[in-house]
N, C-alpha and C. Protein backbone atom coordinates (compact mmCIF):
# COMPACT_ATOMS: atom_id res chain seq x y z
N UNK A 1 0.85 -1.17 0.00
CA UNK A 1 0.00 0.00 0.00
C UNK A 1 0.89 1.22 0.00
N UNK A 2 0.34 1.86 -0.74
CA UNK A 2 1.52 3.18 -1.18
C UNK A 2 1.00 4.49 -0.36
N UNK A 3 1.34 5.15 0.29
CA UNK A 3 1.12 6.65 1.33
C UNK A 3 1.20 7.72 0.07
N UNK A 4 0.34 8.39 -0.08
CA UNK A 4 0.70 9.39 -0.86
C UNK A 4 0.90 10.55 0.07
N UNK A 5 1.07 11.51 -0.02
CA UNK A 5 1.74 12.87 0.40
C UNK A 5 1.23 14.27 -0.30
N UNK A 6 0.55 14.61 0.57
CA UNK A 6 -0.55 16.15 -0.01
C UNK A 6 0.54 17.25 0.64
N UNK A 7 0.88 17.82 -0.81
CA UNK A 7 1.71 18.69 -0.29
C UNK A 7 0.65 20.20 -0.93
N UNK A 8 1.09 20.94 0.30
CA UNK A 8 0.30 22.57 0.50
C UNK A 8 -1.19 22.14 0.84
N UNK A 9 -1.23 21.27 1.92
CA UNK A 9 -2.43 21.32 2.19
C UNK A 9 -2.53 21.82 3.25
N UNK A 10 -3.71 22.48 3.64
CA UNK A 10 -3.58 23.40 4.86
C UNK A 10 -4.14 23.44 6.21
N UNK A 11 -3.89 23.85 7.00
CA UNK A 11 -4.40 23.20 8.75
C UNK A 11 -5.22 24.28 8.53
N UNK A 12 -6.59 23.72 9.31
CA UNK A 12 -7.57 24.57 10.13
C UNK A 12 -6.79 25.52 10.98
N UNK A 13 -7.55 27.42 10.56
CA UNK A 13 -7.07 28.24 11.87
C UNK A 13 -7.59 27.81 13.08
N UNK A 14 -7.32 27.98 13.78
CA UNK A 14 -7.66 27.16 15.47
C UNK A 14 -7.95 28.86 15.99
N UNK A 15 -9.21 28.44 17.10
CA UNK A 15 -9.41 29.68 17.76
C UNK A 15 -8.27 30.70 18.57
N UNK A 16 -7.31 30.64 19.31
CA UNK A 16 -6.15 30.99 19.71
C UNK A 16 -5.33 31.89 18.75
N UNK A 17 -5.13 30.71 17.85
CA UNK A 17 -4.45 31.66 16.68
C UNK A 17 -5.17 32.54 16.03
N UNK A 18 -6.05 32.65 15.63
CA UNK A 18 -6.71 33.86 14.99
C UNK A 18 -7.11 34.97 16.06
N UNK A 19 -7.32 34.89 17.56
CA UNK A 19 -7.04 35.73 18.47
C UNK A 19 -5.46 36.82 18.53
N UNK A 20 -4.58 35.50 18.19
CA UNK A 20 -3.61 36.37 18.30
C UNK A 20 -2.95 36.79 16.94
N UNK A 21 -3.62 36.72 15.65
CA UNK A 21 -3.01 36.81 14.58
C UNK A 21 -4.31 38.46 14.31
N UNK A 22 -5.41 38.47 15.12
CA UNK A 22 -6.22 39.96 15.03
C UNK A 22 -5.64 40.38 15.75
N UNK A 23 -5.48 40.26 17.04
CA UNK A 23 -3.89 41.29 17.94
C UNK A 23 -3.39 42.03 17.10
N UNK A 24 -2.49 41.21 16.60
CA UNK A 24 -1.19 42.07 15.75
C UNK A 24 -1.72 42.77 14.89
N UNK A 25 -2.54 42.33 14.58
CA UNK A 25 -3.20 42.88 13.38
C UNK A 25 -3.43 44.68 13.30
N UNK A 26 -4.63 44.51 14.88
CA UNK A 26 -5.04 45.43 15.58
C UNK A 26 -3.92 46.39 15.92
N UNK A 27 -2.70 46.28 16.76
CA UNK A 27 -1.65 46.88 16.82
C UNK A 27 -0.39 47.24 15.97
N UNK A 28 -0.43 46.59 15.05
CA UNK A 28 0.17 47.12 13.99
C UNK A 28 -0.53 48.08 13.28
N UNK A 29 -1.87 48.25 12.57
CA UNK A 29 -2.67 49.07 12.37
C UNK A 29 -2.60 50.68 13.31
N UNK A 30 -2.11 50.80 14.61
CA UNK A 30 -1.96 51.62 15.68
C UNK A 30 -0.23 52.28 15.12
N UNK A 31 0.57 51.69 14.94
CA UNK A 31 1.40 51.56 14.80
C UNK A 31 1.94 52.92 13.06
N UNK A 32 2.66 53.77 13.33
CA UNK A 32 2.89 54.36 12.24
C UNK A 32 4.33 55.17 12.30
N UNK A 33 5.52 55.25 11.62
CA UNK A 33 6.43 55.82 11.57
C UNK A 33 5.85 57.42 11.99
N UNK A 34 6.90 58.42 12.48
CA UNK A 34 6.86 59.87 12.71
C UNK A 34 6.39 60.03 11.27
N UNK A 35 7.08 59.82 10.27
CA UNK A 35 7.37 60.46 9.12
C UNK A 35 6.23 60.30 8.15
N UNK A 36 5.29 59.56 8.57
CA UNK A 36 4.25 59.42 7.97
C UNK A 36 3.06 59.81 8.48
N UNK A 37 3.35 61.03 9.86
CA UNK A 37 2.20 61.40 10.64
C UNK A 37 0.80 62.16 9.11
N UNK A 38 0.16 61.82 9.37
CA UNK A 38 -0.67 63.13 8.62
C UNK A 38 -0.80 63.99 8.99
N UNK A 39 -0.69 65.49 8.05
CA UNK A 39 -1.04 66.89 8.03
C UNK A 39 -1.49 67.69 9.31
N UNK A 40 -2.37 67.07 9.05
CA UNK A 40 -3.56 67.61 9.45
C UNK A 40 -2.96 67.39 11.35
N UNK A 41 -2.60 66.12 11.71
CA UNK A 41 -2.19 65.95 12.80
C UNK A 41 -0.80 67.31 12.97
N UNK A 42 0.10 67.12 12.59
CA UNK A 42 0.92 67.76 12.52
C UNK A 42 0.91 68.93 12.74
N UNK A 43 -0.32 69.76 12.33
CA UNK A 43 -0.86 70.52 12.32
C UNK A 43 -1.00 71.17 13.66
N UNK A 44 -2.09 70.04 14.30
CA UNK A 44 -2.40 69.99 15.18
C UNK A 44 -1.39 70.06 16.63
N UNK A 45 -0.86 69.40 16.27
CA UNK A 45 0.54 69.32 17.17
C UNK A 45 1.14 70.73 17.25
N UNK A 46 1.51 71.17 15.97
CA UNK A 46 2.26 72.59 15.61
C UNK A 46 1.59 73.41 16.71
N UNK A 47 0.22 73.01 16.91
CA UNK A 47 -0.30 74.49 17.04
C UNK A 47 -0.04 74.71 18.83
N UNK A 48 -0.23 73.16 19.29
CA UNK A 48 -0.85 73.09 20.59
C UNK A 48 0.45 73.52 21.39
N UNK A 49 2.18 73.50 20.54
CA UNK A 49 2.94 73.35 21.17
C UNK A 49 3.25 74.87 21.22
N UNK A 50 2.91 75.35 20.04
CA UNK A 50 2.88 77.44 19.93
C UNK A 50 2.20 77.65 21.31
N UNK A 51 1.25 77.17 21.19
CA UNK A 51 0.07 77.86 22.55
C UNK A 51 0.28 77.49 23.87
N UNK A 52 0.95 76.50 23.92
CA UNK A 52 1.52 75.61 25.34
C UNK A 52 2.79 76.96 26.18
N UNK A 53 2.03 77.47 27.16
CA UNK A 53 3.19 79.03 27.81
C UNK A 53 4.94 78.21 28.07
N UNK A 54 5.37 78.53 27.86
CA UNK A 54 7.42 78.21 28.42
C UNK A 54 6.95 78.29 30.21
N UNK A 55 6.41 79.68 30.36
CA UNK A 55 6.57 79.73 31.95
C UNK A 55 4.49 79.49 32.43
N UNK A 56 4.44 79.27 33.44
CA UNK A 56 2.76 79.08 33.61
C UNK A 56 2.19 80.37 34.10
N UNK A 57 1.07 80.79 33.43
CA UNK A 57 0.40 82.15 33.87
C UNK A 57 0.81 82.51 35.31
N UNK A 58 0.29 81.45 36.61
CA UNK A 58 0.54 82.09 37.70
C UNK A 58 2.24 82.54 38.03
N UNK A 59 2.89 81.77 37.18
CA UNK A 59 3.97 82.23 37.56
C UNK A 59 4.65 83.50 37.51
N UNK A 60 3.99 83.65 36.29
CA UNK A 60 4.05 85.18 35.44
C UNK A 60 3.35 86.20 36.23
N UNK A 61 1.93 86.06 37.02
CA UNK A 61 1.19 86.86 37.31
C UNK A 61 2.47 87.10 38.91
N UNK A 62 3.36 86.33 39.56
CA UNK A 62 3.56 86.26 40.66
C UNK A 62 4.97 87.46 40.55
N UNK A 63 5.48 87.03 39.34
CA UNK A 63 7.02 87.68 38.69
C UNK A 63 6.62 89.04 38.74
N UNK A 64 5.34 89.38 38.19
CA UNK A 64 4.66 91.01 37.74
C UNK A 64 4.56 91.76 39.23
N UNK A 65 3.78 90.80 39.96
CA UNK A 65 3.30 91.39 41.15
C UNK A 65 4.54 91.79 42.14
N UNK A 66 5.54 91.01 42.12
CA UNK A 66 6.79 90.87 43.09
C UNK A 66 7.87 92.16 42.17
N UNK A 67 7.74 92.41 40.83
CA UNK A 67 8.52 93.55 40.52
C UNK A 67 7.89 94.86 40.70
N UNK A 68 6.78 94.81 40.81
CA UNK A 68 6.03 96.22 41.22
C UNK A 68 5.94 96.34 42.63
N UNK A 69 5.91 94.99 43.71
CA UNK A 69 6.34 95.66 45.10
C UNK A 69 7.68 95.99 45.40
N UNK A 70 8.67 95.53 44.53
CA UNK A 70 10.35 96.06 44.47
C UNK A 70 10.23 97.71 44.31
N UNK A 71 9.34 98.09 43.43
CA UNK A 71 9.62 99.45 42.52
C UNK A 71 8.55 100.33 43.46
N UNK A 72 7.17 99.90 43.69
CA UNK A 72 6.48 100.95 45.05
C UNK A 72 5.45 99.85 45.44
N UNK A 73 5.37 99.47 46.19
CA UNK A 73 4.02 98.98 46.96
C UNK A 73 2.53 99.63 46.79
N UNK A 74 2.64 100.82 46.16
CA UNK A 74 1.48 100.99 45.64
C UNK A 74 0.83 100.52 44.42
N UNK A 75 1.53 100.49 43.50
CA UNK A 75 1.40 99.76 42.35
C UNK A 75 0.68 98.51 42.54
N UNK A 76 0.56 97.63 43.22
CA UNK A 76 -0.27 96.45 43.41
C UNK A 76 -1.26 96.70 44.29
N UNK A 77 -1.82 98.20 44.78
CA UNK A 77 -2.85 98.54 45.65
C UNK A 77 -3.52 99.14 44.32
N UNK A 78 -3.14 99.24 43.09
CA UNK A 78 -3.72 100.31 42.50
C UNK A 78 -3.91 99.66 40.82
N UNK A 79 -3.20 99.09 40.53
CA UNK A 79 -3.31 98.12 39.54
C UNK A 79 -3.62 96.80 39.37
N UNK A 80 -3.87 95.82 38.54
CA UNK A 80 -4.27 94.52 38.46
C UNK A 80 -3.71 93.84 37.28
N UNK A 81 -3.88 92.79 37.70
CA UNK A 81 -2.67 92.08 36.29
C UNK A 81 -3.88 90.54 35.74
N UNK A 82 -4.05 89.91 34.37
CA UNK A 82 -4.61 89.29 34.12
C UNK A 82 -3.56 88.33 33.36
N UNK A 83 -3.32 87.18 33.37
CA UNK A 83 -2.64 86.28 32.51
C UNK A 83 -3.14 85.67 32.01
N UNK A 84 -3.12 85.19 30.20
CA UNK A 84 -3.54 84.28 29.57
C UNK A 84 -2.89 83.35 28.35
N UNK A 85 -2.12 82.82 28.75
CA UNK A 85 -1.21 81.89 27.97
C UNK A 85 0.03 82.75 27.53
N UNK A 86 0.74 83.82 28.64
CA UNK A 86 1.77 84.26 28.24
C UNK A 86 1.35 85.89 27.62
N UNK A 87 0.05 85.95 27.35
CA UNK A 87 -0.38 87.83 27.12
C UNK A 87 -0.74 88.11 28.60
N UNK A 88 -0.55 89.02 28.79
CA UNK A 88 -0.16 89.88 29.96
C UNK A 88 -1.77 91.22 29.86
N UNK A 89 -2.70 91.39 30.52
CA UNK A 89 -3.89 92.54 30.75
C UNK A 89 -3.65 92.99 31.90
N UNK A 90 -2.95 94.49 31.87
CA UNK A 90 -2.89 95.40 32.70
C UNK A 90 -4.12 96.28 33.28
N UNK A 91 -4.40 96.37 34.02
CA UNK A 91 -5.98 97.37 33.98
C UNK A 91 -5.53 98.24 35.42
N UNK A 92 -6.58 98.96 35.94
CA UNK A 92 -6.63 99.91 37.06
C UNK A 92 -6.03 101.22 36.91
N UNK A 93 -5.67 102.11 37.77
CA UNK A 93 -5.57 103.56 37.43
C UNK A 93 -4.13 103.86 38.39
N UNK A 94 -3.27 104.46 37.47
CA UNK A 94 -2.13 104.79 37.87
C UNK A 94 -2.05 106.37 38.25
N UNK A 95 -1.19 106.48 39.01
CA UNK A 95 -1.26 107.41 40.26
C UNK A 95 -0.82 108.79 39.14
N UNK A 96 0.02 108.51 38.10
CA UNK A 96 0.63 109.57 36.93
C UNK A 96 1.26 108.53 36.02
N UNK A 97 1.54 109.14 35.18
CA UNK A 97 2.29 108.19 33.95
C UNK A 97 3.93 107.83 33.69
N UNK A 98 4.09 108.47 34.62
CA UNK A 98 5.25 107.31 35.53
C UNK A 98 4.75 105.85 35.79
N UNK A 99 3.79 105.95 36.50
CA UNK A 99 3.62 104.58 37.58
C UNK A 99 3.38 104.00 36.02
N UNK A 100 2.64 104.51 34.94
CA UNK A 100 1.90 103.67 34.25
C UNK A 100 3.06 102.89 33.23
N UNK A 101 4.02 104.03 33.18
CA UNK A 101 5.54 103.57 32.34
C UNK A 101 5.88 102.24 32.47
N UNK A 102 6.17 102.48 34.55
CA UNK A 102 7.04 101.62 35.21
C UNK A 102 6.27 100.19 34.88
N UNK A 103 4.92 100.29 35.18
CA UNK A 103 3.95 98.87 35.16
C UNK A 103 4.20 98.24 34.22
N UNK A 104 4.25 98.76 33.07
CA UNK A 104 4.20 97.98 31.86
C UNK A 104 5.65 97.94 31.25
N UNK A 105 6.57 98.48 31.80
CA UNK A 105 7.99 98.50 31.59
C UNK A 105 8.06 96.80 32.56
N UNK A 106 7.96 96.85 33.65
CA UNK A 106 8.30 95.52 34.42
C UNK A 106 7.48 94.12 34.12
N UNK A 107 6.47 94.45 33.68
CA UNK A 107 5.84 93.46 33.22
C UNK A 107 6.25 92.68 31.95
N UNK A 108 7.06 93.41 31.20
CA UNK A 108 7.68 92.80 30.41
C UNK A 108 9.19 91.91 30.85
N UNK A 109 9.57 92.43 31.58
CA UNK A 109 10.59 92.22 32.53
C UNK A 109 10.61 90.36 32.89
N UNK A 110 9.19 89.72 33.25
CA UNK A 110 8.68 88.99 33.64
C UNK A 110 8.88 87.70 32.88
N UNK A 111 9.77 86.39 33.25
CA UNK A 111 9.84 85.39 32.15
C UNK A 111 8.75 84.61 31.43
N UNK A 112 8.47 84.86 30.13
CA UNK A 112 7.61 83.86 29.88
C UNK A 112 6.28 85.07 29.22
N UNK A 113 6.66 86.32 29.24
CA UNK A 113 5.82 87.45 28.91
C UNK A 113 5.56 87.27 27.45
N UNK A 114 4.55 86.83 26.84
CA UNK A 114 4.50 87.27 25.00
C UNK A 114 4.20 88.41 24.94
N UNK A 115 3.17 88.72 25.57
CA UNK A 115 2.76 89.92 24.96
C UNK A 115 1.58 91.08 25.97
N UNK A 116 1.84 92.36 26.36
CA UNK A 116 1.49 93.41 27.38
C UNK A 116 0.59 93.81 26.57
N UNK A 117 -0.60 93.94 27.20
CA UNK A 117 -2.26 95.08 26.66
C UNK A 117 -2.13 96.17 27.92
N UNK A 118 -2.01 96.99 27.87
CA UNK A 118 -2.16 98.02 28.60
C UNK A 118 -3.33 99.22 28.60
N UNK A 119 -3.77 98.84 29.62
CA UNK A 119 -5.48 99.43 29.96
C UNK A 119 -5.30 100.16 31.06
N UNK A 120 -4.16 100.48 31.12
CA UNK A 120 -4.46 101.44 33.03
C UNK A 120 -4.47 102.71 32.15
N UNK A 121 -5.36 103.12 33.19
CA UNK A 121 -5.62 104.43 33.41
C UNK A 121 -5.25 105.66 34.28
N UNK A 122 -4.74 106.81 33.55
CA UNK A 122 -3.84 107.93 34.21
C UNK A 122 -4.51 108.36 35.78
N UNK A 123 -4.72 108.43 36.44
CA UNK A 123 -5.68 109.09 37.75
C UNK A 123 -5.51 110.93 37.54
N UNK A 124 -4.50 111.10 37.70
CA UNK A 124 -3.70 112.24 37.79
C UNK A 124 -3.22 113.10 36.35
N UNK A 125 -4.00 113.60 35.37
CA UNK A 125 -3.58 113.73 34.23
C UNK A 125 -2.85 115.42 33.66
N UNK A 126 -2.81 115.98 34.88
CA UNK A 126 -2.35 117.03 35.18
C UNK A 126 -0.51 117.39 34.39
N UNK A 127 -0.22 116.37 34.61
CA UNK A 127 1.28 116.44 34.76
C UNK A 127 1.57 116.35 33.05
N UNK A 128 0.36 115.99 32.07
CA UNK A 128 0.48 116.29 30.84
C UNK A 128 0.52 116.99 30.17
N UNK A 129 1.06 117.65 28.84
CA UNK A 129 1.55 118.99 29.15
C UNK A 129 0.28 118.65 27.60
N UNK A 130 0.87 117.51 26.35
CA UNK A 130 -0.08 118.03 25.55
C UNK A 130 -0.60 116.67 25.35
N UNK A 131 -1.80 115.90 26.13
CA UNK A 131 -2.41 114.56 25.58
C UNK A 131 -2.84 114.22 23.80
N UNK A 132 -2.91 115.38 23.52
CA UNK A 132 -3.00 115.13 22.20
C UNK A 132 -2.06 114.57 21.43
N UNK A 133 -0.86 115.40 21.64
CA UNK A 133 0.48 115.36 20.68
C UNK A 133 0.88 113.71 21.28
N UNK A 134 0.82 113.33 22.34
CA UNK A 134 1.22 112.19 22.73
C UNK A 134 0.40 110.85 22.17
N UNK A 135 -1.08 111.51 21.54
CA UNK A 135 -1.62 110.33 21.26
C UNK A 135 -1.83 110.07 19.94
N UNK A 136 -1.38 111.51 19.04
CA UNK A 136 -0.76 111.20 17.74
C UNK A 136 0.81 110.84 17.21
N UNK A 137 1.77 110.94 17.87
CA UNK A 137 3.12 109.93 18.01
C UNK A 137 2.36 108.37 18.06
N UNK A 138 1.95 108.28 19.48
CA UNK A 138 1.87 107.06 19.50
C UNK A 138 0.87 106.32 18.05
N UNK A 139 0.15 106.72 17.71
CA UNK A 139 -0.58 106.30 16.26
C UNK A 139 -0.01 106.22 15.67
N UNK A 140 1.13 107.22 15.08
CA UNK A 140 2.11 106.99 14.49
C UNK A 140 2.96 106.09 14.35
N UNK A 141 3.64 106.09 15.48
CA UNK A 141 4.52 104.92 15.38
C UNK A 141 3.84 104.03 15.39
N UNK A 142 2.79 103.11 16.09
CA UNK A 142 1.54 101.96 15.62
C UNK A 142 1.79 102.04 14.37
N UNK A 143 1.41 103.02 13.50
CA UNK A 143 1.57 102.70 11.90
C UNK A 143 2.43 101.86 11.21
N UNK A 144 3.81 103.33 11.77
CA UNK A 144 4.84 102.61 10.75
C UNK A 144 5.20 100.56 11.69
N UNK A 145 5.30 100.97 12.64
CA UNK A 145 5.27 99.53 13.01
C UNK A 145 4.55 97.85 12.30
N UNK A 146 3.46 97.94 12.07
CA UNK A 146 2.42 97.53 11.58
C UNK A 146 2.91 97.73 9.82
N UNK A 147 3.56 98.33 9.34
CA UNK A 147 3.53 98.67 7.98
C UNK A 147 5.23 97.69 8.10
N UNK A 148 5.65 97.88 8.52
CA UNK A 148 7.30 97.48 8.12
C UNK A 148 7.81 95.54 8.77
N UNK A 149 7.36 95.11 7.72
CA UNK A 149 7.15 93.67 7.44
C UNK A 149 8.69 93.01 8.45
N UNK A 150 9.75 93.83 8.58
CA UNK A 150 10.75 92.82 9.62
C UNK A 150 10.38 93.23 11.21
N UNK A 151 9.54 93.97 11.21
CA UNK A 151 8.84 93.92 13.20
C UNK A 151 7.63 93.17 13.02
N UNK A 152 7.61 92.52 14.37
CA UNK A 152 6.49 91.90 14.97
C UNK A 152 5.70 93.20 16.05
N UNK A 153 5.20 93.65 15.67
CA UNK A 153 4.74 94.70 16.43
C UNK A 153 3.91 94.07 17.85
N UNK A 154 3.66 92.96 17.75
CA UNK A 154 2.87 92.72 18.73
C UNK A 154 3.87 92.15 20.23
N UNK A 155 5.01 92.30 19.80
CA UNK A 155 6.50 92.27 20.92
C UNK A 155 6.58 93.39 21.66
N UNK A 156 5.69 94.50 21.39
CA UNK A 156 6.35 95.92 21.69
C UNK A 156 5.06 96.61 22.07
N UNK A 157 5.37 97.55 23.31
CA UNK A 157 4.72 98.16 23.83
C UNK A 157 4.92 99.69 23.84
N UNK A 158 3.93 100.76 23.92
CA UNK A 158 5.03 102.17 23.17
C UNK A 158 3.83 103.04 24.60
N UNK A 159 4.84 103.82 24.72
CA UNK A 159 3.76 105.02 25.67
C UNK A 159 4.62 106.10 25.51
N UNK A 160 3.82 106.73 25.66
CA UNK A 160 4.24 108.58 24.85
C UNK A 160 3.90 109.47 25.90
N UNK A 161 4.67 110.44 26.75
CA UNK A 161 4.33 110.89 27.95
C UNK A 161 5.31 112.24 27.86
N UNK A 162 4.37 113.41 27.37
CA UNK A 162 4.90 114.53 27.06
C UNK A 162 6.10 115.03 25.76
N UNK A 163 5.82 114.20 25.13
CA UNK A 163 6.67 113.53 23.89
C UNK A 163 7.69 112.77 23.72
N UNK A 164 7.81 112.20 24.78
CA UNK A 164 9.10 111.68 25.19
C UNK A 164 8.37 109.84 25.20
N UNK A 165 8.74 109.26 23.97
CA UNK A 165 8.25 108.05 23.61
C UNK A 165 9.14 106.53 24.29
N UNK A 166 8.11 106.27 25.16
CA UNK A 166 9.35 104.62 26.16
C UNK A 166 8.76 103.73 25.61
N UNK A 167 9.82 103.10 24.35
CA UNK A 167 9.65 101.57 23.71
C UNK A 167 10.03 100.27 24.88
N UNK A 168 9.13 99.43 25.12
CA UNK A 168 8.87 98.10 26.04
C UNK A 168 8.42 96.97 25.10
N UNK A 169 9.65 95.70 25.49
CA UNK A 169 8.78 94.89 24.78
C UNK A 169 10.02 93.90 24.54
N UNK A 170 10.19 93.04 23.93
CA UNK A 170 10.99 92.00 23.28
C UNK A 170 11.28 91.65 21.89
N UNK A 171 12.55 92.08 21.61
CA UNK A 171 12.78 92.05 20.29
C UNK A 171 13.21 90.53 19.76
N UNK A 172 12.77 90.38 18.50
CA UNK A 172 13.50 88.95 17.97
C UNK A 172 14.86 89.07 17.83
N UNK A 173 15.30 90.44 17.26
CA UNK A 173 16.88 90.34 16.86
C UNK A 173 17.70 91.73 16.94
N UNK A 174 18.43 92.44 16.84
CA UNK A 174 19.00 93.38 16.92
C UNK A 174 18.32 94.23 16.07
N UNK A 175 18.64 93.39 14.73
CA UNK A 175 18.10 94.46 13.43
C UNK A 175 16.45 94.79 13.98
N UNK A 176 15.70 93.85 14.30
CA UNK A 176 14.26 94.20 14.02
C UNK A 176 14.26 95.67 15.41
N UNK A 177 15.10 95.57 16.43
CA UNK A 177 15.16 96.72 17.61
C UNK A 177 15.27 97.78 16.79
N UNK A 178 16.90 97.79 16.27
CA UNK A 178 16.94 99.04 15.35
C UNK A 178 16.17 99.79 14.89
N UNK A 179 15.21 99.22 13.68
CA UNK A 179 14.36 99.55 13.22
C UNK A 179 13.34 100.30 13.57
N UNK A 180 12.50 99.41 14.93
CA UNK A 180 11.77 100.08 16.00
C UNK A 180 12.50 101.39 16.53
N UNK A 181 13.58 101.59 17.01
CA UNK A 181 13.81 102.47 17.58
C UNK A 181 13.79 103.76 16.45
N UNK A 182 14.28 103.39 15.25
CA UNK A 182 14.20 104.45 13.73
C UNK A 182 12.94 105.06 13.80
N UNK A 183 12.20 103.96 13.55
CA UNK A 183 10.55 104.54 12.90
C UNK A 183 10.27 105.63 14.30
N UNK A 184 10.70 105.63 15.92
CA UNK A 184 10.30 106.41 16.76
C UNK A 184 10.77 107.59 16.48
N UNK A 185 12.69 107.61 16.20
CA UNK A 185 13.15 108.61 16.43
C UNK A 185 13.10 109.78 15.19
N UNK A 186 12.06 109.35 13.77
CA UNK A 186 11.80 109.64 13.15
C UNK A 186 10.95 110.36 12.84
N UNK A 187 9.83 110.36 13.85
CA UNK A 187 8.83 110.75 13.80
C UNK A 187 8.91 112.20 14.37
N UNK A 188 8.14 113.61 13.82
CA UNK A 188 7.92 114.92 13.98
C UNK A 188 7.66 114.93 15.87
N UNK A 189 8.09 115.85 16.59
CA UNK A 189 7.71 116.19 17.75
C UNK A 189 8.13 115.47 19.18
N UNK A 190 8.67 114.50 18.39
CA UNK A 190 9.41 113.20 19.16
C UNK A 190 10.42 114.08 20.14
N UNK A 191 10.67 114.51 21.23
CA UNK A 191 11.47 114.69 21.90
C UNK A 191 12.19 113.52 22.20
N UNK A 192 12.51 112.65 23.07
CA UNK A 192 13.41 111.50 23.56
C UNK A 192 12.66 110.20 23.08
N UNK A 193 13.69 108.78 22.92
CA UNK A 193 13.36 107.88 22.49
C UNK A 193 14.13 107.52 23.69
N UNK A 194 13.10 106.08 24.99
CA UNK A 194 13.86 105.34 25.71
C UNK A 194 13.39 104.26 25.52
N UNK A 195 14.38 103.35 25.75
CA UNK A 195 14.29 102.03 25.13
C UNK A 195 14.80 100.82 26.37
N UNK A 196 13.49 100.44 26.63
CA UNK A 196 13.39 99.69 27.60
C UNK A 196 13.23 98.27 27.10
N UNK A 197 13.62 98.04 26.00
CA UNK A 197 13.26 96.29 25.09
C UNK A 197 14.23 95.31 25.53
N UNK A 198 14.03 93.98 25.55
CA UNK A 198 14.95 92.93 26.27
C UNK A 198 15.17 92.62 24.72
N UNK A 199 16.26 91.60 24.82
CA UNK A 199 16.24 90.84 23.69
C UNK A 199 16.86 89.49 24.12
């Protein structure tokens, strides 16, 4: 009697194995090189890591508060500070425009600062000689700022106090400071340009 021999014939999958042959299956499917992330993810990622602060709001709000009791203890009886992912909302009423300088001069000061809104308000407006002339400089320079494609204008903070214009804020690079400081010292009526910018 002769045995013949079935060759490529094939075994039943058995329950076990097809458990663990959808496993892999399942996890390999999970499974994807960096380099093949999609777009759209990437994207996503890009954005969350822009918006993610270096330093954490309270920390920032604590840095602000602790350089204005260095500089007067009134300043934190009289002002208020808001943090939101690294922008900085100044509000309340400053005693003259000094205090209001100093506030928003130190607040930039503060690690982890993107970006100062400044909402305080003068109390004392006496000590101004022409509010007008001060609030057409400052438009001004807003302009050319906003117009000249190597500033980020939104780094920079400007207050104009008897014509005498104090740039605050954080520059990306030398050149883009320069510049800022040009478009100020350029401008008609400009008495002094001080320049309080970190870099």
């Amino acid at each position: 009697m002769t045995s013949a021999t079935i060759i490529g014939q094939r075994r039943p999958v058995t329950g076990p194995l097809l458990l663990l042959l959808a496993g892999m299956g399942a996890l390999l499917a999970g499974c994807q090189s960096p380099g093949r992330e999609s777009p759209e993810l990437a994207r996503q990622r890009a954005e969350a890591a822009a918006e993610a602060p270096a330093v954490p709001d309270g920390q920032i709000d604590e840095q602000i508060h602790r350089l204005w009791k260095e500089k007067s203890p009134e300043m934190n009886s009289r002002l208020n500070v808001t943090v939101d992912r690294g922008e900085v909302l100044l509000t309340g009423n400053a005693r003259d425009p000094d205090m209001r300088v100093d506030a928003v001069r130190l607040a930039w000061q503060a690690d982890g600062v993107r970006k100062v809104l400044n909402e305080i308000k003068i109390a004392d407006e006496s000590s101004l000689s022409d509010s007008a002339t001060d609030a057409w400089i400052n438009t001004k320079l807003w302009a050319a700022l906003l117009l000249d494609g190597q500033v980020r204008s939104s780094n920079y903070s400007i207050e104009t106090v008897n014509q005498v214009v104090y740039i605050m804020g954080v520059a990306r690079s030398g050149v883009e400071l320069e510049a800022v400081l040009q478009h100020a010292r350029e401008l008609p009526r400009v008495r002094q340009v001080v320049n309080y910018v970190r870099r």
